[in-house]
Protein backbone atom coordinates (compact mmCIF):
# COMPACT_ATOMS: atom_id res chain seq x y z
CA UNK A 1 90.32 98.03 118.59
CA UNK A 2 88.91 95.06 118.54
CA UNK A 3 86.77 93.72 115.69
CA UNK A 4 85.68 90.35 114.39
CA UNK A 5 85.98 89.02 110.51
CA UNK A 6 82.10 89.86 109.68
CA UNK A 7 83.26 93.67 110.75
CA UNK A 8 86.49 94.00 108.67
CA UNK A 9 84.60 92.63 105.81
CA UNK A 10 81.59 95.33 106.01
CA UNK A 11 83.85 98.11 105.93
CA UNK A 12 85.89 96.82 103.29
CA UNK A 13 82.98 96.91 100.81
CA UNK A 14 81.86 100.48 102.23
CA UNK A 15 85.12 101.39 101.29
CA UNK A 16 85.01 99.94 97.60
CA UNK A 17 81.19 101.71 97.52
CA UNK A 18 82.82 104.66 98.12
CA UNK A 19 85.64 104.36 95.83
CA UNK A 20 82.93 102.96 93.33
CA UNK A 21 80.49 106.40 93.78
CA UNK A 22 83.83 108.61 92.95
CA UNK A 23 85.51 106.34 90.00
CA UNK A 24 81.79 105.76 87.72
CA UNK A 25 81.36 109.46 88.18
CA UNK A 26 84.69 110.63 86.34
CA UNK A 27 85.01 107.25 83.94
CA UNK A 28 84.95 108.55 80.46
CA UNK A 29 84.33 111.81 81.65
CA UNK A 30 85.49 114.74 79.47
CA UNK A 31 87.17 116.97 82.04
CA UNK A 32 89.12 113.68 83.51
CA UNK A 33 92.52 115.20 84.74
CA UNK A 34 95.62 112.66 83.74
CA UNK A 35 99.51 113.53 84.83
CA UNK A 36 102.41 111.16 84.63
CA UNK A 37 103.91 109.59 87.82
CA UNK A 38 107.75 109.58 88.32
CA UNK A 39 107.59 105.74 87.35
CA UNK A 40 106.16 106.71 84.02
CA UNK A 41 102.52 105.14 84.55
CA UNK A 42 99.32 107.49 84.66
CA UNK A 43 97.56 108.38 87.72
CA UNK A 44 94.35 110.05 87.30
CA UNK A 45 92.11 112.76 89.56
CA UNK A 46 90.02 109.68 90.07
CA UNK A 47 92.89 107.78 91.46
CA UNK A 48 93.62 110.66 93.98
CA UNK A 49 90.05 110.87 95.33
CA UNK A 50 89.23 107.14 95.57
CA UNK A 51 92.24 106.47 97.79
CA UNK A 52 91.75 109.82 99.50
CA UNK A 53 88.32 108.83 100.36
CA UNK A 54 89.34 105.36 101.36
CA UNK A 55 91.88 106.58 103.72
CA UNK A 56 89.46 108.61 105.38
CA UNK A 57 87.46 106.24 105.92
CA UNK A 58 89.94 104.12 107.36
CA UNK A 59 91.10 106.85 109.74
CA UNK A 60 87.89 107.18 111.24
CA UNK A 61 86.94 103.54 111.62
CA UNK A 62 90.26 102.16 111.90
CA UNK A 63 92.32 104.70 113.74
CA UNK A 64 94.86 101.83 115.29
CA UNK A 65 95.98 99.99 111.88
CA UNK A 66 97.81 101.15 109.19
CA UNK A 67 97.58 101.88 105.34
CA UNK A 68 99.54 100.78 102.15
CA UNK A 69 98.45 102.88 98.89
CA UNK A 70 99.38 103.37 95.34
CA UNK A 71 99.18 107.15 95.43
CA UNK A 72 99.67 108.26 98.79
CA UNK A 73 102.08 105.82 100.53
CA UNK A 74 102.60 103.76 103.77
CA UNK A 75 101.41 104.69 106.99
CA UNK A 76 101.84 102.58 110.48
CA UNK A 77 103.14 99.54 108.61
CA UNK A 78 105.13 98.49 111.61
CA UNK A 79 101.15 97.96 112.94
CA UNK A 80 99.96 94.44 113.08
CA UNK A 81 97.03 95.03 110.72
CA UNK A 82 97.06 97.04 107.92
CA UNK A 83 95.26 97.66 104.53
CA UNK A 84 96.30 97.51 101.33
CA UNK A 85 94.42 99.98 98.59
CA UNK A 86 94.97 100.34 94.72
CA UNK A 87 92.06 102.34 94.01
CA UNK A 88 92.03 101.92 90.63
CA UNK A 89 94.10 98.55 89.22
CA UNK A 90 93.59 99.38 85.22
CA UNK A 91 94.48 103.51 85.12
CA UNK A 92 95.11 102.98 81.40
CA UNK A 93 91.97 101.21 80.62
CA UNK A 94 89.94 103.81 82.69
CA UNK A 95 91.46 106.43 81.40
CA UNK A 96 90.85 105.54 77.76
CA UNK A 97 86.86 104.15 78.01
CA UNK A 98 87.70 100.57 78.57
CA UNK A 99 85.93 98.55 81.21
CA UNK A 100 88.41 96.45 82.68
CA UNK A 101 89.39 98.19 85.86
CA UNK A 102 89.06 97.80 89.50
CA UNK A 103 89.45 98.84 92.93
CA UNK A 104 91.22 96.59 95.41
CA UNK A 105 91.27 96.52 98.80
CA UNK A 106 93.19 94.34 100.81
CA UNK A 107 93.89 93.62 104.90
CA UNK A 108 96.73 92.12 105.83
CA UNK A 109 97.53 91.07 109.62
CA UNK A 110 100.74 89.90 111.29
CA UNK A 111 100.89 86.56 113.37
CA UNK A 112 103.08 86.27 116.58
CA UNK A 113 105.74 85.59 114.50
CA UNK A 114 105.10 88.20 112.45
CA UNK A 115 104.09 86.68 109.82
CA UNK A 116 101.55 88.37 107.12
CA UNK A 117 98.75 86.86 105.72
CA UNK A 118 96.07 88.82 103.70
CA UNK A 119 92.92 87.64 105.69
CA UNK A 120 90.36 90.10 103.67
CA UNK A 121 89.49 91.23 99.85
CA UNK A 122 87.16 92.78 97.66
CA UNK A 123 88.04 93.52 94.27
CA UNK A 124 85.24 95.92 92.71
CA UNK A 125 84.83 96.48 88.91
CA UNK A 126 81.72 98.58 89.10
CA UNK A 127 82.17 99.19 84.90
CA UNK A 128 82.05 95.65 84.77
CA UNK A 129 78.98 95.37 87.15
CA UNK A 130 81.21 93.33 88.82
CA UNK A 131 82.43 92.70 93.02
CA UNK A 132 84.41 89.58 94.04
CA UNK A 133 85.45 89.38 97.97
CA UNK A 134 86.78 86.40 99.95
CA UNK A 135 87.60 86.70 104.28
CA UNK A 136 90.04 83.98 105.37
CA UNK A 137 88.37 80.60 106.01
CA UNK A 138 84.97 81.94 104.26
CA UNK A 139 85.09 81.17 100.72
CA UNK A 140 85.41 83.42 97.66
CA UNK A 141 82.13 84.98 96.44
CA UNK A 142 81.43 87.55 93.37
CA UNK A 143 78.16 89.84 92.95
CA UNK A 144 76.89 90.70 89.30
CA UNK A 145 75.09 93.50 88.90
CA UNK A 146 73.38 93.80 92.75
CA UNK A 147 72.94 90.39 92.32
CA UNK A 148 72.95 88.03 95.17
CA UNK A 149 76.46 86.90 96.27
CA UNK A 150 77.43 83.22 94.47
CA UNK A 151 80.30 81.59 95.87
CA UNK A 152 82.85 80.94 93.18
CA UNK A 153 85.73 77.76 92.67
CA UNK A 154 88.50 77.34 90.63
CA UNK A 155 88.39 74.85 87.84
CA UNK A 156 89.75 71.63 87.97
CA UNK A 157 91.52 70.95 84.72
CA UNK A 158 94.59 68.80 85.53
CA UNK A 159 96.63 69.15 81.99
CA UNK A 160 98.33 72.36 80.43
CA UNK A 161 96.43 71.28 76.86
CA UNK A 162 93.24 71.78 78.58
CA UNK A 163 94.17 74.85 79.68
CA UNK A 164 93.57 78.52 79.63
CA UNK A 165 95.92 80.81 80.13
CA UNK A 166 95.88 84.65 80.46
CA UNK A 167 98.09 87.28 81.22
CA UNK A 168 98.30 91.43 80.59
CA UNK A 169 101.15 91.97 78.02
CA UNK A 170 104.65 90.80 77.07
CA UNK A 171 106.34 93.68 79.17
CA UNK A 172 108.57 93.04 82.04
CA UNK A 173 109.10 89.13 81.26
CA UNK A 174 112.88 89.53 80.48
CA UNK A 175 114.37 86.50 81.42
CA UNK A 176 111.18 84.44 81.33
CA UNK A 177 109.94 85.87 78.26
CA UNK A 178 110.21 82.37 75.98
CA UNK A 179 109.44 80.35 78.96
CA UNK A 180 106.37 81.84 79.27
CA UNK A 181 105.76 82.15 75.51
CA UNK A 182 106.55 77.86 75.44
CA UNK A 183 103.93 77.79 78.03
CA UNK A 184 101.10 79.52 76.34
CA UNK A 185 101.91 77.78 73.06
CA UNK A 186 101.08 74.13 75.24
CA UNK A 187 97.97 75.22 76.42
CA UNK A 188 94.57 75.08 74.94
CA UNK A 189 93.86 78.88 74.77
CA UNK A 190 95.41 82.61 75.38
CA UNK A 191 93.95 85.47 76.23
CA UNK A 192 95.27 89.18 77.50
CA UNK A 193 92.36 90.04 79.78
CA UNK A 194 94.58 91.68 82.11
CA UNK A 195 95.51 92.95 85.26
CA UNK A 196 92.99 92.14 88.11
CA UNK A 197 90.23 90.25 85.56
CA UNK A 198 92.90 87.46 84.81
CA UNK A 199 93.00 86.73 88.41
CA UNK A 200 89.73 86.79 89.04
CA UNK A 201 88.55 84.77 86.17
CA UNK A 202 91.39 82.12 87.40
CA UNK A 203 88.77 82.37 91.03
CA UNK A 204 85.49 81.81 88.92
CA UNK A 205 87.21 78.69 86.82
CA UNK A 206 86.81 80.40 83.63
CA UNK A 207 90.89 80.10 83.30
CA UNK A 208 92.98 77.89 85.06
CA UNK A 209 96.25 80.17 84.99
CA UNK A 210 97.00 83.83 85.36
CA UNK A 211 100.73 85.14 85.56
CA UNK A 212 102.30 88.90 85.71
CA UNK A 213 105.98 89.14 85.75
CA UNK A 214 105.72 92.84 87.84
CA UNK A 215 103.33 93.81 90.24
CA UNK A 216 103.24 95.80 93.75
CA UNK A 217 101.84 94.73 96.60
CA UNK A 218 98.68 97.08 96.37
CA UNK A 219 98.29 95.08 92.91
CA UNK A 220 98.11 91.41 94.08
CA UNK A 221 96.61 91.49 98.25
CA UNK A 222 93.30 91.48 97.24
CA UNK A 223 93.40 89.42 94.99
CA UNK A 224 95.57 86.64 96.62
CA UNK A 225 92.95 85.71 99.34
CA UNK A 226 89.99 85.79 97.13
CA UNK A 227 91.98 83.33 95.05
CA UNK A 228 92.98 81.05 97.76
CA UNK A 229 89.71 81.73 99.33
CA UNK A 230 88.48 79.85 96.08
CA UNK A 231 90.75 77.18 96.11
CA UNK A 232 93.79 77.85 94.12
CA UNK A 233 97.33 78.88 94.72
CA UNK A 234 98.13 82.64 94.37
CA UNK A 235 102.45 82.80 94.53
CA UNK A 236 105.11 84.48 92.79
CA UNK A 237 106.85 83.31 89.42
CA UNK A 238 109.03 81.52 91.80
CA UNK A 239 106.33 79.48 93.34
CA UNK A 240 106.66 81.57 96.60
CA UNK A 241 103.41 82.07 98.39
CA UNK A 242 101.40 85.39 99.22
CA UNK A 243 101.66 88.67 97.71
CA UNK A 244 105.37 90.12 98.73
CA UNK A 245 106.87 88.30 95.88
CA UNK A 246 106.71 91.47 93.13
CA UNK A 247 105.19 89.19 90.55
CA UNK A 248 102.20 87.37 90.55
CA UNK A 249 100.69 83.58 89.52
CA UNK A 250 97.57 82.14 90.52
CA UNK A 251 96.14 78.92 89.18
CA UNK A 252 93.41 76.58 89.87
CA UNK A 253 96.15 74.47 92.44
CA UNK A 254 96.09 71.51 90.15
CA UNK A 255 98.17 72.98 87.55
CA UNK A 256 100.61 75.72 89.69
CA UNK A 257 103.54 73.37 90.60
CA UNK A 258 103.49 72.74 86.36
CA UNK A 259 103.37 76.71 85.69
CA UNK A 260 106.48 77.13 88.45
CA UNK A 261 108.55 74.65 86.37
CA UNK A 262 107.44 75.96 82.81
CA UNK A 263 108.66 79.45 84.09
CA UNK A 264 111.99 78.62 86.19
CA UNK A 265 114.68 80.58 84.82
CA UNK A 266 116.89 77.86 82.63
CA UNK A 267 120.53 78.35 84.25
């Protein structure tokens, strides 16, 4: 099947509208069904249904590529496109009344060398009244509140005591733990917005640099090309580029080769 950028775009915010109708309807609501995953984190019947819709969806307008999701797994990766769904990035904030969640929805496609690239996103925080989406070579753009669409650029602070940095929690850091606590303590201000929103505010310029120390792919696609897209650098901790690298950093460019260094492990 053939289908040009514009296309792939459309459907991917049809898909976050209808992961959007499905997640408002059971935020904070009373009869909100929560289990435990074997990893430990929650998955919720909102979860479930916004990826289940998503992948139908998907099936019936994109029959020939495949799908990576949280909940329901990987089908026709070996394909040369596929998408990449975490339909909602924040389960513990949605779960417990708080705002700051997401749905993200990623394609990737292979080169001839097979090489991926993530060449569409749209990140949707309908709580937050809130949808940021980027298409390779188009820009980065966010909508507030039905708004019209205003393209969005990363800041260009140049020095870590100008700075803002944010990040989720202290979990997971391990070896980097003090590297990354020396690095906050040079910059000009720290905040734990979290998950997707630290990425995202790294895309508007409202912080310059955003790190996790764990993620999965279905955590970072989306938001990789939407940063890029407004011209920063979206890597690993290691400084390696896309979103493979099972930990994320993205920075307003000027400042990521500084972050990379502050963050090496010390031998």
């Amino acid at each position: 099947m053939s289908t040009s950028r514009g296309d792939d775009l459309a459907l991917a915010h049809r898909l976050a509208d209808a992961a959007d109708a499905i997640t408002l309807a059971r935020y904070q609501a009373i009869d909100l069904s929560v289990s435990t995953k074997p990893d430990n984190t929650p998955v919720t019947d909102a979860d479930k249904s916004a990826e289940s819709a998503i992948r139908s969806l998907l099936h019936a307008h994109r029959p020939d590529d495949g799908i990576v999701g949280e909940e329901f797994g990987t089908e026709g990766l070996e394909k040369n496109r596929y998408w990449v769904i975490d339909p909602i990035d924040g389960t513990k904030n949605f779960l417990r009344g708080v705002p700051t969640w997401a749905t993200l929805i990623g394609l990737v496609e292979k080169d001839a060398a097979g090489i991926e690239k993530v060449v569409v996103g749209v990140v949707s925080a309908p709580a937050l009244y809130r949808r940021w989406y980027a298409h390779d070579g188009g820009g980065a753009f966010v909508i507030v509140d039905k708004d019209v669409p205003k393209k969005i650029s990363v800041s260009a602070v140049a020095k870590i005591e100008d700075a803002s940095i944010s990040h989720s929690d202290f979990i997971g850091w391990g070896q980097r733990l003090q590297q990354f606590q020396d690095l906050m303590a040079k910059a000009w201000r720290t905040r734990a917005h979290g998950d997707f929103w630290s990425h995202m505010l790294v895309a508007e310029g409202a912080v310059d640099i955003a790190a996790e120390p764990s993620l999965a792919l279905w955590d970072m696609a989306a938001l990789d090309i939407i940063v890029r897209e407004a011209g920063g650098r979206f890597t690993n901790l290691e400084g390696v580029a896309g979103s493979q690298g099972e930990s994320a950093l993205s920075t307003n460019a000027a400042l990521h080769s500084f972050a990379v260094d502050a963050l090496a492990i010390k031998s």
